[in-house]
N, C-alpha and C. Protein backbone atom coordinates (compact mmCIF):
# COMPACT_ATOMS: atom_id res chain seq x y z
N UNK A 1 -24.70 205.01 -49.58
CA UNK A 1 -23.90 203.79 -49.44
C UNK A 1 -22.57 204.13 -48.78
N UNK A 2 -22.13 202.89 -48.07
CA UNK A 2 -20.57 203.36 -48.05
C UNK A 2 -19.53 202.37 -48.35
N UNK A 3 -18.43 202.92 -48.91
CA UNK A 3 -17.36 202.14 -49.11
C UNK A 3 -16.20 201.92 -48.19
N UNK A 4 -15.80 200.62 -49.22
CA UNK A 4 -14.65 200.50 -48.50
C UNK A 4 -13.22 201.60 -48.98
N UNK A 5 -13.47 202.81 -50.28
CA UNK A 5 -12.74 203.34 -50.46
C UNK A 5 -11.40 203.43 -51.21
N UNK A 6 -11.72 203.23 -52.49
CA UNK A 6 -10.61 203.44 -53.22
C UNK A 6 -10.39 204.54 -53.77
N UNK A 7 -8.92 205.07 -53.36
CA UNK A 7 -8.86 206.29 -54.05
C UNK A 7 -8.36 206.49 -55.69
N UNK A 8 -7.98 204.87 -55.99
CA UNK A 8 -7.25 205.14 -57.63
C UNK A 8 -8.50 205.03 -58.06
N UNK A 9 -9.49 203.96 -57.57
CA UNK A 9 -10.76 203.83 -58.86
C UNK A 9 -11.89 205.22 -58.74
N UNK A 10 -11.27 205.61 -57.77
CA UNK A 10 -12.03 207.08 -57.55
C UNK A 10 -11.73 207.88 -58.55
N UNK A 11 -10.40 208.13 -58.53
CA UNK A 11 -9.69 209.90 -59.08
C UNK A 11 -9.14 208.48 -60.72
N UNK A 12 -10.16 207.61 -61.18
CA UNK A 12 -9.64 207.19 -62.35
C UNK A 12 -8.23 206.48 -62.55
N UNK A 13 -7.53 206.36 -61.61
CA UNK A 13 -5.85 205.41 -61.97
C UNK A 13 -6.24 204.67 -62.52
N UNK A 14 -7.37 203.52 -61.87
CA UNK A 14 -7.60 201.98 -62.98
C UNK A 14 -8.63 202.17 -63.11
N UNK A 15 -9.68 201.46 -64.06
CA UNK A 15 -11.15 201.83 -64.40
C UNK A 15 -11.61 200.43 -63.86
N UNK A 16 -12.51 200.33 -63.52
CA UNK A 16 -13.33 199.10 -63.07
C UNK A 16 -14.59 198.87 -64.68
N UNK A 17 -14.96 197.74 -65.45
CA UNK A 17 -15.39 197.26 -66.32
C UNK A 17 -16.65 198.26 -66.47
N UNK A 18 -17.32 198.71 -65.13
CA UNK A 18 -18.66 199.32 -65.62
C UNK A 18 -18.17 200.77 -65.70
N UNK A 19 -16.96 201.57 -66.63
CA UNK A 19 -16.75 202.89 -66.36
C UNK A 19 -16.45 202.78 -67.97
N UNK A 20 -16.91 204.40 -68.25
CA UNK A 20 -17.20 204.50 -70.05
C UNK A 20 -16.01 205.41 -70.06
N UNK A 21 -14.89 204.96 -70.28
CA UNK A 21 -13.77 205.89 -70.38
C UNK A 21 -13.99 207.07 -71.39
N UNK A 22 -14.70 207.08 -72.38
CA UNK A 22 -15.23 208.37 -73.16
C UNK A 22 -15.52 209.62 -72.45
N UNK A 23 -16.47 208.89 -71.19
CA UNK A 23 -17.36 210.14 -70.34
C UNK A 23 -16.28 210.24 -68.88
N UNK A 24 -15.04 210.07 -68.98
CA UNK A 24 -14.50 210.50 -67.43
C UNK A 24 -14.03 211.62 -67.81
N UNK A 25 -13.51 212.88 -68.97
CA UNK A 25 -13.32 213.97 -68.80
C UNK A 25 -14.76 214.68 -68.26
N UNK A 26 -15.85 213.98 -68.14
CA UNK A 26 -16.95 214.81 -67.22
C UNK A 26 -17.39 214.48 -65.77
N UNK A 27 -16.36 213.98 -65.52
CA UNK A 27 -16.15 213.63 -64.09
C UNK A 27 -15.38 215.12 -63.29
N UNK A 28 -16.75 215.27 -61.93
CA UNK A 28 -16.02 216.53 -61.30
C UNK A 28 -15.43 216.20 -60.18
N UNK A 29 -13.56 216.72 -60.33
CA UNK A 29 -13.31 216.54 -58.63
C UNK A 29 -13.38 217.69 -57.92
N UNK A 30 -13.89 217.70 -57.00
CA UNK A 30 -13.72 218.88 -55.98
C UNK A 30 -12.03 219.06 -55.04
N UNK A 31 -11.87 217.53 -54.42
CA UNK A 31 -10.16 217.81 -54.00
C UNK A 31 -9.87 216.08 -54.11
N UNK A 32 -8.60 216.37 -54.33
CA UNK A 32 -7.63 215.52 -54.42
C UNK A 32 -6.63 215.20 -53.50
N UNK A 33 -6.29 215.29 -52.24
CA UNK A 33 -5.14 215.39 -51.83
C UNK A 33 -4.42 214.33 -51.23
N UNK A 34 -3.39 214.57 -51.09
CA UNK A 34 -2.47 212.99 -50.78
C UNK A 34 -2.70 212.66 -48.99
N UNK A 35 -3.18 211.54 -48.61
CA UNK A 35 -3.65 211.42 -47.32
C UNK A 35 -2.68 211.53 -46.66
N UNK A 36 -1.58 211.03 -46.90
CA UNK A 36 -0.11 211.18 -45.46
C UNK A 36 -0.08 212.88 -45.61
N UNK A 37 -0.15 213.22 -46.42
CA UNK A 37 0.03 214.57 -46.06
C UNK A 37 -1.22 215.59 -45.59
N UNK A 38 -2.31 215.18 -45.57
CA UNK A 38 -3.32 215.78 -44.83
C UNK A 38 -2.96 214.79 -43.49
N UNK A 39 -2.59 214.12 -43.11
CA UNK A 39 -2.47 213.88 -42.02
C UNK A 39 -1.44 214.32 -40.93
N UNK A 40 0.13 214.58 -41.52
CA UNK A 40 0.58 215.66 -41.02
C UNK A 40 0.21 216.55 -41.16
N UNK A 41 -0.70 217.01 -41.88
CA UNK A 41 -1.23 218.76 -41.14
C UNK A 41 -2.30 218.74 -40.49
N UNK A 42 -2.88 217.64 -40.09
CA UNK A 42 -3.94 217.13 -39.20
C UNK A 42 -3.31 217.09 -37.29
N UNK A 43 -2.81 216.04 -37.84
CA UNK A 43 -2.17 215.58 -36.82
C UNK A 43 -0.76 216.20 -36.16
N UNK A 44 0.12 216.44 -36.85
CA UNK A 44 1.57 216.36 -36.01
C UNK A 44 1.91 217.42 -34.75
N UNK A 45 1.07 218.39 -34.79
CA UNK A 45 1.25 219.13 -33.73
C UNK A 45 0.39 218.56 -32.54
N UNK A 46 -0.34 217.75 -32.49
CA UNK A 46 -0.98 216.95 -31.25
C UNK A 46 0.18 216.29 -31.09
N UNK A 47 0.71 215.22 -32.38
CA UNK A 47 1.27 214.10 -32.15
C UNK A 47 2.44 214.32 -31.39
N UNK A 48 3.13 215.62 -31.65
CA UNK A 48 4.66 216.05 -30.83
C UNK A 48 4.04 216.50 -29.58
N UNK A 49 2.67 216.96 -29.25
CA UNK A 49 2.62 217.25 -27.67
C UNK A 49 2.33 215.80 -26.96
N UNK A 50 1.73 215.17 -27.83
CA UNK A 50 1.83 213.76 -26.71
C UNK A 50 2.91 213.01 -26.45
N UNK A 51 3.90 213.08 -27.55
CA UNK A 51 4.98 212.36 -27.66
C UNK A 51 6.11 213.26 -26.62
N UNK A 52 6.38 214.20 -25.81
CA UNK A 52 6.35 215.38 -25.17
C UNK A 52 6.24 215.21 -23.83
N UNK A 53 5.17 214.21 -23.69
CA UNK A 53 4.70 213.72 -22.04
C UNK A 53 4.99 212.33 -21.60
N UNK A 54 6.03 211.78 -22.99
CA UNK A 54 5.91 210.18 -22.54
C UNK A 54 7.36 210.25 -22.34
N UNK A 55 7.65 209.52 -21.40
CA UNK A 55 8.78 209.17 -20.69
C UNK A 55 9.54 208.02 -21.64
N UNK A 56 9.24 207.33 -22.01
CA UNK A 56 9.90 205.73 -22.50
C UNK A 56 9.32 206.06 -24.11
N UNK A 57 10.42 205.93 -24.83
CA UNK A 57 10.53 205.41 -26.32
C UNK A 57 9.46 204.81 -26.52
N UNK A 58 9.05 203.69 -25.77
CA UNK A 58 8.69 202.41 -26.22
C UNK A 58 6.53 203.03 -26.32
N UNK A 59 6.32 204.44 -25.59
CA UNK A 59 5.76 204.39 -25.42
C UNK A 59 4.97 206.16 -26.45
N UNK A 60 6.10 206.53 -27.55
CA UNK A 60 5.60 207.20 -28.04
C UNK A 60 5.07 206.66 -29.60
N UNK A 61 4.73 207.56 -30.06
CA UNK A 61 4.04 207.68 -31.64
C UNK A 61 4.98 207.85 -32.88
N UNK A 62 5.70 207.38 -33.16
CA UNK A 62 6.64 207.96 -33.94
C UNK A 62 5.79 208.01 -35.46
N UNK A 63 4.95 207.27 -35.69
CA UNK A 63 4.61 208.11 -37.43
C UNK A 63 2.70 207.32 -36.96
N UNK A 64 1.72 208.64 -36.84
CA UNK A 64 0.37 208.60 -36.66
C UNK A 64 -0.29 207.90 -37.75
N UNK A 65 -0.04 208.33 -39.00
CA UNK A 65 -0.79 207.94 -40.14
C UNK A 65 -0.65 206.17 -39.94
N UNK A 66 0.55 205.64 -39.51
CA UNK A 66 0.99 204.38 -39.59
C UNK A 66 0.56 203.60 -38.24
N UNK A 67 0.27 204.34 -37.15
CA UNK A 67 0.07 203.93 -36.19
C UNK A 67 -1.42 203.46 -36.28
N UNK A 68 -2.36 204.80 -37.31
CA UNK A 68 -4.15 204.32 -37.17
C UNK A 68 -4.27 202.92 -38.50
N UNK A 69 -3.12 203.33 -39.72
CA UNK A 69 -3.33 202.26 -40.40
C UNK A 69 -3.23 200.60 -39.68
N UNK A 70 -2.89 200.57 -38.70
CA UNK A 70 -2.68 199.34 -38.34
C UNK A 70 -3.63 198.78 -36.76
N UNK A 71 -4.49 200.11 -36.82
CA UNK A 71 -5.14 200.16 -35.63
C UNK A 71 -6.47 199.00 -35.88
N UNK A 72 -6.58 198.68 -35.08
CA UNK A 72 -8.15 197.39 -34.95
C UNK A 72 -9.14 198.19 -34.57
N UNK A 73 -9.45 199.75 -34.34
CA UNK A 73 -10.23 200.35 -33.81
C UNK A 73 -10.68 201.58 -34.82
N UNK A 74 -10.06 202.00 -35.64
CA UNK A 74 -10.17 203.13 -35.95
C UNK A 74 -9.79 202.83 -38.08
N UNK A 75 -10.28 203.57 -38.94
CA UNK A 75 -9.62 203.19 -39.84
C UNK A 75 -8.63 204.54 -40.67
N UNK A 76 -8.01 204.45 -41.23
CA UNK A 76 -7.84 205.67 -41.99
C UNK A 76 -8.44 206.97 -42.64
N UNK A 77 -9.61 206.41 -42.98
CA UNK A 77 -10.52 207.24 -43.95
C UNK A 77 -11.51 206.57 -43.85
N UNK A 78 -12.89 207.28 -44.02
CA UNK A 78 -14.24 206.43 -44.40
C UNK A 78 -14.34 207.39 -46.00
N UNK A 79 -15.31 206.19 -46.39
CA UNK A 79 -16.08 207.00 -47.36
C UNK A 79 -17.64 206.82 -47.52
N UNK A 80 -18.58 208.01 -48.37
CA UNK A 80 -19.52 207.76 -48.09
C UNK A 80 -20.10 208.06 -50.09
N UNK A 81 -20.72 207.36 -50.21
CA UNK A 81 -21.36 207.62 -51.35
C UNK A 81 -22.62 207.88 -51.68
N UNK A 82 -23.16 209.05 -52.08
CA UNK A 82 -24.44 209.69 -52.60
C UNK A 82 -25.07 209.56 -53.60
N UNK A 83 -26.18 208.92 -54.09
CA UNK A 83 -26.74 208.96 -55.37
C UNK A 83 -27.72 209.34 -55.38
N UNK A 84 -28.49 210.08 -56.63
CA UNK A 84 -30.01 210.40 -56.81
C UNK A 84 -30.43 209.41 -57.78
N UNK A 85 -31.61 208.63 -57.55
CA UNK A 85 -32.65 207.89 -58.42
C UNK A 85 -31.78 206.67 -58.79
N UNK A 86 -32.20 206.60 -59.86
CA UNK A 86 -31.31 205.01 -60.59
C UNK A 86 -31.38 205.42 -62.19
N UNK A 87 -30.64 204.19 -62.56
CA UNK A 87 -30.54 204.21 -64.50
C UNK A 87 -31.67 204.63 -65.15
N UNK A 88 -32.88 204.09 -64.62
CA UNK A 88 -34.18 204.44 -65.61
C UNK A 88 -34.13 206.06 -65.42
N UNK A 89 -34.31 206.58 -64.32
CA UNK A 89 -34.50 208.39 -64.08
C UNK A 89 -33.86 208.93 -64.39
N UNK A 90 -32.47 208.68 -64.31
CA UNK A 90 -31.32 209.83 -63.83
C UNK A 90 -30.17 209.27 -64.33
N UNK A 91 -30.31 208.24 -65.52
CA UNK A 91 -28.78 207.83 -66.48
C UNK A 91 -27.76 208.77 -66.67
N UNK A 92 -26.67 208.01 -66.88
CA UNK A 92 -25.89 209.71 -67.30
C UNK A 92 -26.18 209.96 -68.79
N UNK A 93 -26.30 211.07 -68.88
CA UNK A 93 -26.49 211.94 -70.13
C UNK A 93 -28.02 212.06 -70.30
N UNK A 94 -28.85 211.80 -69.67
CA UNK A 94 -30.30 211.75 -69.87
C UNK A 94 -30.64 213.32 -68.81
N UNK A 95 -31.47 214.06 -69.58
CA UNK A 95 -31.96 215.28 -68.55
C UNK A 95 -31.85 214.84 -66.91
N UNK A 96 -32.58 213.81 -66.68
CA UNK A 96 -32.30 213.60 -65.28
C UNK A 96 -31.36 213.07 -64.45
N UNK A 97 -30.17 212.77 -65.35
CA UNK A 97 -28.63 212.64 -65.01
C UNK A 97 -28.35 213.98 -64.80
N UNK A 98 -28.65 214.53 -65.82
CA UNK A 98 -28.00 215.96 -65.60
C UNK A 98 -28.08 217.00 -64.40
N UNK A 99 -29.88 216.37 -63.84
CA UNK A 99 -30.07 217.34 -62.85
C UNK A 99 -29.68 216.82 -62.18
N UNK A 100 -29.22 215.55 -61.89
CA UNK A 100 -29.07 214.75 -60.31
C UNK A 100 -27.15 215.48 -59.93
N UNK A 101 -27.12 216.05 -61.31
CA UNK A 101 -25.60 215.99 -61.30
C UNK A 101 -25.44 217.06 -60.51
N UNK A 102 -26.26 218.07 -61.01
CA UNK A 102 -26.45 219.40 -60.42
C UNK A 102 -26.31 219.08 -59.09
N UNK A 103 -27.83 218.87 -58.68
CA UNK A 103 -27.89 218.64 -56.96
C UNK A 103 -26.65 218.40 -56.47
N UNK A 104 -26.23 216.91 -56.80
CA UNK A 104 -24.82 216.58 -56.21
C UNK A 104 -23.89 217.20 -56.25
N UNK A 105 -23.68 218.08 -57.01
CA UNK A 105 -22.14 219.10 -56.98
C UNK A 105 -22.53 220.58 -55.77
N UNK A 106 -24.02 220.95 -55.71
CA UNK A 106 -24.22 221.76 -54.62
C UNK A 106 -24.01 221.13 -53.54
N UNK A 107 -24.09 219.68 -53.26
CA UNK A 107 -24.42 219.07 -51.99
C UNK A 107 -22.81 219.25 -51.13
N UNK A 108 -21.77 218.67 -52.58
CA UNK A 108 -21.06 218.18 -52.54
C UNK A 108 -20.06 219.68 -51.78
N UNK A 109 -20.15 220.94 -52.73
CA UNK A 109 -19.73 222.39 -52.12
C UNK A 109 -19.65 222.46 -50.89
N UNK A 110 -21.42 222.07 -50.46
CA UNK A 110 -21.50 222.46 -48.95
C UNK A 110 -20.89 220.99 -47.69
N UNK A 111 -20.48 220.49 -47.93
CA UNK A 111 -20.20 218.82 -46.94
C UNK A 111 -19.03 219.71 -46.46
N UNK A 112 -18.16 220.03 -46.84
CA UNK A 112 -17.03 220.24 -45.30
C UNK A 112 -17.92 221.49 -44.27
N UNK A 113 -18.63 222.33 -44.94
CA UNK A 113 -18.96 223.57 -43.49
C UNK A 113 -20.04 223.04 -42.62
N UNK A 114 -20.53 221.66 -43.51
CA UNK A 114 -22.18 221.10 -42.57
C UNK A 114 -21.27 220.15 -41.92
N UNK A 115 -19.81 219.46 -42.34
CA UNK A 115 -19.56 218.77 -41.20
C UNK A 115 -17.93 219.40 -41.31
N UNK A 116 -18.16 219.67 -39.65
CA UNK A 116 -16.37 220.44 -39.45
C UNK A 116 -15.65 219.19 -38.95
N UNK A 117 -15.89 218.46 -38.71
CA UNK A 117 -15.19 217.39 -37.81
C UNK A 117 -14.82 216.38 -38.78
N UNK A 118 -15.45 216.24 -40.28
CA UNK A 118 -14.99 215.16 -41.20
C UNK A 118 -14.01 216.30 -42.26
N UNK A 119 -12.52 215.66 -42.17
CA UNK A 119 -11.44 216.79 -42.86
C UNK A 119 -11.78 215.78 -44.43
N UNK A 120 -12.98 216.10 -45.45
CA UNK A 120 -12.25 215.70 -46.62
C UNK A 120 -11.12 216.11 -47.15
N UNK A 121 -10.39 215.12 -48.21
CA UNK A 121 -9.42 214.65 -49.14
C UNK A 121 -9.45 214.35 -50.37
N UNK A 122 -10.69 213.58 -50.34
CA UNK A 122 -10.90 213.24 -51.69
C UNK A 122 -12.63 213.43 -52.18
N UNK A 123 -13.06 213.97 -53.44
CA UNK A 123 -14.80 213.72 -53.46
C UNK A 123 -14.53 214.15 -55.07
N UNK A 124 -15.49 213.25 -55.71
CA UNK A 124 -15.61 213.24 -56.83
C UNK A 124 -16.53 212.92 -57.30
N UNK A 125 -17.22 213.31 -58.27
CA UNK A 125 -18.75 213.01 -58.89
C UNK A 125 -18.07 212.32 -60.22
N UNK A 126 -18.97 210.72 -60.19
CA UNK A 126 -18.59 209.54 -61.59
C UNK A 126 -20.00 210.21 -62.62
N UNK A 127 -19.40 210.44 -63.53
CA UNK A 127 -20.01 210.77 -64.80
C UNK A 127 -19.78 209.89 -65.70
N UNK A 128 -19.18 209.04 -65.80
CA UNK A 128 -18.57 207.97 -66.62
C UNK A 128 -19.19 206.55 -66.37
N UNK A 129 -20.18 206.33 -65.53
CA UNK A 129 -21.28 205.10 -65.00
C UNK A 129 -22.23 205.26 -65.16
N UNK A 130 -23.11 204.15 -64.59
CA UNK A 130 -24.76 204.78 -65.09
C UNK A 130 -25.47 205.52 -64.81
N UNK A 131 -25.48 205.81 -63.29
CA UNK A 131 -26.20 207.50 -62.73
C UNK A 131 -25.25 207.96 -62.17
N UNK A 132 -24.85 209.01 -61.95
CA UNK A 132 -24.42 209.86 -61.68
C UNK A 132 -24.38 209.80 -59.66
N UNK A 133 -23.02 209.95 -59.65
CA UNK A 133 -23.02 209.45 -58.01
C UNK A 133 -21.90 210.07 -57.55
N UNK A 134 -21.75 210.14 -56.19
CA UNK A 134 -20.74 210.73 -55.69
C UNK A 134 -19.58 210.06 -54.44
N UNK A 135 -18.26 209.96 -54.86
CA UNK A 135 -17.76 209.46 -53.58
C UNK A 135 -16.96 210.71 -52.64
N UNK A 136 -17.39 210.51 -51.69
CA UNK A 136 -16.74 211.45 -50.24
C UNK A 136 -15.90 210.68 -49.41
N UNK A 137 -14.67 211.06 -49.82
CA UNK A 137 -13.55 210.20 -48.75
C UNK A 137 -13.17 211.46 -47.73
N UNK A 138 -12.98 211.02 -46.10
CA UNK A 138 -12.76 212.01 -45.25
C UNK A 138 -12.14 211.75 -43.89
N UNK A 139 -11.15 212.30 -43.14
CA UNK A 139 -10.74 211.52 -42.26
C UNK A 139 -11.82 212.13 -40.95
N UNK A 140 -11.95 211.01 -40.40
CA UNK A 140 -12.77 212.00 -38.93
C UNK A 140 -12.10 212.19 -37.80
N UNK A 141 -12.12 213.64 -37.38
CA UNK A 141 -11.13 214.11 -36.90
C UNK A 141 -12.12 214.70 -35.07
N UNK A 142 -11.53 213.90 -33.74
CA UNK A 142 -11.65 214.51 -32.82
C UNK A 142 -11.00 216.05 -32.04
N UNK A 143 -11.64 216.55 -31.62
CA UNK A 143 -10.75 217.64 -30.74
C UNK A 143 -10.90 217.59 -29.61
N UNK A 144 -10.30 218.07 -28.71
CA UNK A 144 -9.88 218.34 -27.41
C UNK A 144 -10.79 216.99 -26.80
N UNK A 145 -9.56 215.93 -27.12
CA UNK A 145 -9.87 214.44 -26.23
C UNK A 145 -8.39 214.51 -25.03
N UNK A 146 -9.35 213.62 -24.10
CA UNK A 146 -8.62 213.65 -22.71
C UNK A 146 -7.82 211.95 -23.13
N UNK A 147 -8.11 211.17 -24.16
CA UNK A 147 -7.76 209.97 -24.06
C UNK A 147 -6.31 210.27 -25.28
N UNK A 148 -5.53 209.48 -25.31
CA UNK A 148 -4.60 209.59 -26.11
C UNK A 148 -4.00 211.36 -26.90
N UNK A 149 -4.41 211.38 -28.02
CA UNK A 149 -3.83 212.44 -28.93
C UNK A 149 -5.05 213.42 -28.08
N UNK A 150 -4.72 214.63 -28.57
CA UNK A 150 -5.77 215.79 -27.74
C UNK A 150 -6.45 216.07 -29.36
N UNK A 151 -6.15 215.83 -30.40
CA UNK A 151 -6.54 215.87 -31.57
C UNK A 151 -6.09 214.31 -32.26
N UNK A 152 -7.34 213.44 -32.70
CA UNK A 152 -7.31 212.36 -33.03
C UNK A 152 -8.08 211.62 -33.81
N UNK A 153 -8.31 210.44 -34.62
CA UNK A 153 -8.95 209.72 -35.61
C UNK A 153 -9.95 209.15 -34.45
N UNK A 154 -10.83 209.61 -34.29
CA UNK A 154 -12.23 208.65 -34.04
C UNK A 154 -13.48 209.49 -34.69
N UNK A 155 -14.18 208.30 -35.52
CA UNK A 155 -14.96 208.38 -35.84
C UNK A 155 -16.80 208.76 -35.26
N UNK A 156 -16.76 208.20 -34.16
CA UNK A 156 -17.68 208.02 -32.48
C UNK A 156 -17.74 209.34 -32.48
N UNK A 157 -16.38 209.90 -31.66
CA UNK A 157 -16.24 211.21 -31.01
C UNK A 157 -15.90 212.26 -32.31
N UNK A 158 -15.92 212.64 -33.42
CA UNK A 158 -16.15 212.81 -34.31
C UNK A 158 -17.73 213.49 -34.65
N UNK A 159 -18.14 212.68 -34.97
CA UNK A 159 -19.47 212.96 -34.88
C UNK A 159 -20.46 213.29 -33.96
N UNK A 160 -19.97 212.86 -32.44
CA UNK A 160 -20.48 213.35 -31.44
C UNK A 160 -20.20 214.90 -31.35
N UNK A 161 -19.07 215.17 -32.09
CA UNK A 161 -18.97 216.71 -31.78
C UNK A 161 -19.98 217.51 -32.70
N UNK A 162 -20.36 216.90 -33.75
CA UNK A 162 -21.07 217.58 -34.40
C UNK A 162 -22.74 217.04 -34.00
N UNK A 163 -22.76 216.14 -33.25
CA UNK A 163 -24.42 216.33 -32.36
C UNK A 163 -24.75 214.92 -32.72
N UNK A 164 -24.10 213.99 -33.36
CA UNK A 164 -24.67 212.31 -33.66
C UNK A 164 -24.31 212.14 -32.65
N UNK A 165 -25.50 211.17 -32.21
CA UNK A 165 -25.25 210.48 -30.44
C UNK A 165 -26.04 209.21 -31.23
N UNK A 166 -25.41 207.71 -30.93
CA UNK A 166 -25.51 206.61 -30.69
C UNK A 166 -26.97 206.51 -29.65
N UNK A 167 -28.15 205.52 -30.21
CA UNK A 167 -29.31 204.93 -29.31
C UNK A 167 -29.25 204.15 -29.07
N UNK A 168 -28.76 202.60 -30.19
CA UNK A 168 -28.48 201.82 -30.24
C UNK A 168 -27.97 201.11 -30.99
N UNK A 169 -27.73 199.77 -31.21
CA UNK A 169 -26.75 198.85 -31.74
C UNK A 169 -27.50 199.40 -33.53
N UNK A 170 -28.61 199.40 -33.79
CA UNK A 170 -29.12 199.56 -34.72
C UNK A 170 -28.93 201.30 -34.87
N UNK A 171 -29.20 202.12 -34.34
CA UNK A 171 -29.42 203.47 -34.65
C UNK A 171 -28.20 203.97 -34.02
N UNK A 172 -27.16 204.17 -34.74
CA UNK A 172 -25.41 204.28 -34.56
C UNK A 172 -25.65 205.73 -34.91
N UNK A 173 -24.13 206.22 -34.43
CA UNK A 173 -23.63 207.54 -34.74
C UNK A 173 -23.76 207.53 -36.55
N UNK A 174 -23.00 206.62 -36.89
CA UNK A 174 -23.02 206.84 -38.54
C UNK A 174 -24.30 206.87 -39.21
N UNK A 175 -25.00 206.01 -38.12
CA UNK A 175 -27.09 206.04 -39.31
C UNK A 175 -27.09 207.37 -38.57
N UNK A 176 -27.10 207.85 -37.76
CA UNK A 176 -27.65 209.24 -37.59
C UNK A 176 -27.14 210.31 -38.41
N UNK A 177 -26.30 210.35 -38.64
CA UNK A 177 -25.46 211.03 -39.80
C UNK A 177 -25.82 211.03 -41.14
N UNK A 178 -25.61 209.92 -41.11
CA UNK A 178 -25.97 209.28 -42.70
C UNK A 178 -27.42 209.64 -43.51
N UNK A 179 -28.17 209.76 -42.40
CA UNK A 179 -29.88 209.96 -42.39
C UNK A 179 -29.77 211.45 -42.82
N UNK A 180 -29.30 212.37 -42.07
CA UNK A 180 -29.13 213.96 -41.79
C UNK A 180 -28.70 214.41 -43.11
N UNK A 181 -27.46 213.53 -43.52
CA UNK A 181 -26.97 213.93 -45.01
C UNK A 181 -28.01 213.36 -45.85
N UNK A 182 -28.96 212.30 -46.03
CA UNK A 182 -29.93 212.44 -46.95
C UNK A 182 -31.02 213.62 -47.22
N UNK A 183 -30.94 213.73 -45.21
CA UNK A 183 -32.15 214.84 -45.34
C UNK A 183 -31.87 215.99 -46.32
N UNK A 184 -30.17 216.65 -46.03
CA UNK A 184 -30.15 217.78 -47.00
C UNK A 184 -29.75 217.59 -48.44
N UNK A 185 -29.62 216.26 -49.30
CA UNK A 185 -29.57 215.73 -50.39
C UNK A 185 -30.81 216.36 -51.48
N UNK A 186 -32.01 215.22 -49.95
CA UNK A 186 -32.71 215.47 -50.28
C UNK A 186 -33.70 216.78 -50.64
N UNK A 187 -33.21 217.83 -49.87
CA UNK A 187 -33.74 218.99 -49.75
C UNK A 187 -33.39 219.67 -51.28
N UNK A 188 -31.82 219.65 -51.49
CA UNK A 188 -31.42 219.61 -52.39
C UNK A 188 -31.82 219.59 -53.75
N UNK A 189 -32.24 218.32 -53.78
CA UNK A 189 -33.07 217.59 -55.25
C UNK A 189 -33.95 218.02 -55.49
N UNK A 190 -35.02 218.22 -54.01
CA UNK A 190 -36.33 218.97 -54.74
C UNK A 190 -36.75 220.10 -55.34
N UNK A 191 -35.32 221.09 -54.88
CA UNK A 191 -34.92 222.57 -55.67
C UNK A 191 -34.21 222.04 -57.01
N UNK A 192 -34.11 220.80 -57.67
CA UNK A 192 -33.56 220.93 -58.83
C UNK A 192 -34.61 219.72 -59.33
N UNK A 193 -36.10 220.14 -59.02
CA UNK A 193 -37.06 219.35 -59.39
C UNK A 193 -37.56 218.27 -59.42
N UNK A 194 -36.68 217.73 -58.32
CA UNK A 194 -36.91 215.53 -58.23
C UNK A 194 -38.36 215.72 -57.10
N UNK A 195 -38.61 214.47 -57.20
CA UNK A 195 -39.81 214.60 -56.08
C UNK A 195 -39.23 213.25 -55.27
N UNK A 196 -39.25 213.12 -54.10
CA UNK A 196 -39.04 212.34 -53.35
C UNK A 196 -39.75 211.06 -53.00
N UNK A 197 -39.36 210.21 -52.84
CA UNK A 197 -39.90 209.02 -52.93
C UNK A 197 -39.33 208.16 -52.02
N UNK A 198 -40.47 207.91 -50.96
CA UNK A 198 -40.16 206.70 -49.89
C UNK A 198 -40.09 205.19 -49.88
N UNK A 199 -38.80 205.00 -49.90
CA UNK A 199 -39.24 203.20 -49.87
C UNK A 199 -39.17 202.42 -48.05
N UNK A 200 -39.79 201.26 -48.55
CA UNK A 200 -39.43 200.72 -47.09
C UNK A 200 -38.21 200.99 -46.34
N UNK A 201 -36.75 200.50 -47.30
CA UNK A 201 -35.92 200.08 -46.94
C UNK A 201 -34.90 201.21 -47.06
């Protein structure tokens, strides 16, 4: 699935009605970090070489993080969320919560070296809901672009660096992606004994 991304109901600030505040000390985070500040260490050394080549005030960057928050093209962060099975299989606290939990915390280890181009920030496995699931917040990060920043927020070129190419309106950079990360989910699960199961949809 993907969200639209909250990071308080993520890392627990407010609880949303379906969260068992008993079970969030078994909630795992992997990182936490404050986004303006992964973004100056993302960004600011592009941002001072472009700002570097522009002649007119009117025509530099003075704060990036603020410039993509307000962008119509690009967003801050995506997130993506992972689950194995549903409530009947894989509840939390039921053996097959437990293993799904497993899988997901290996999956979860390996996501920044299988994708170099998405800088996570935030990822956390909910233990405190009914199955066991994972959110991945991450900024997507271009390199060596000829258009604007030489290091920059697109999502497109992003993933094109890591080999998602767009077919069509239906089969996008993100379903190609998105698919790839099930594949190794899935690979995943079946070393921690799930058997896989195709649905239509």
């Amino acid at each position: 699935m993907t969200g639209r991304g909250s990071i308080r109901h993520n890392n627990r600030s407010f609880s949303a009605a379906n969260v068992d505040r008993s079970r969030s000390g078994q909630n795992v985070t992997f990182c936490n970090e404050d986004l303006k500040k992964v973004y100056h260490e993302l960004f600011d050394e592009a941002l001072a070489a472009y700002n570097a080549k522009k002649k007119k005030t009117r025509d530099k960057i003075p704060d990036y993080y603020e410039h993509i928050r307000q962008s119509k093209q690009e967003k801050l962060f995506h997130e993506a969320i992972f689950q194995i099975g549903n409530l009947t299989d894989c509840g939390c606290g039921s053996p097959g919560g437990e293993r799904a939990a497993a899988a997901l915390k290996e999956f979860a280890e390996a996501f920044q070296e299988r994708n170099p181009h998405l800088r996570v920030f935030n990822s956390v496995i909910h233990m405190d809901e009914a199955t066991p699931h994972i959110h991945i917040d991450f900024v997507p990060v271009a390199t060596e672009q000829k258009r604007g920043l030489a290091k920059r927020v697109s999502l497109k070129q992003a993933l094109a660096q890591q080999g998602f190419t767009g077919q069509s309106k239906r089969q996008t950079e993100w379903n190609a992606w998105v698919n790839s990360e099930k594949l190794v989910l899935e690979q995943i699960a079946q070393q921690h004994s799930f058997e896989a199961i195709h649905g239509d949809g």
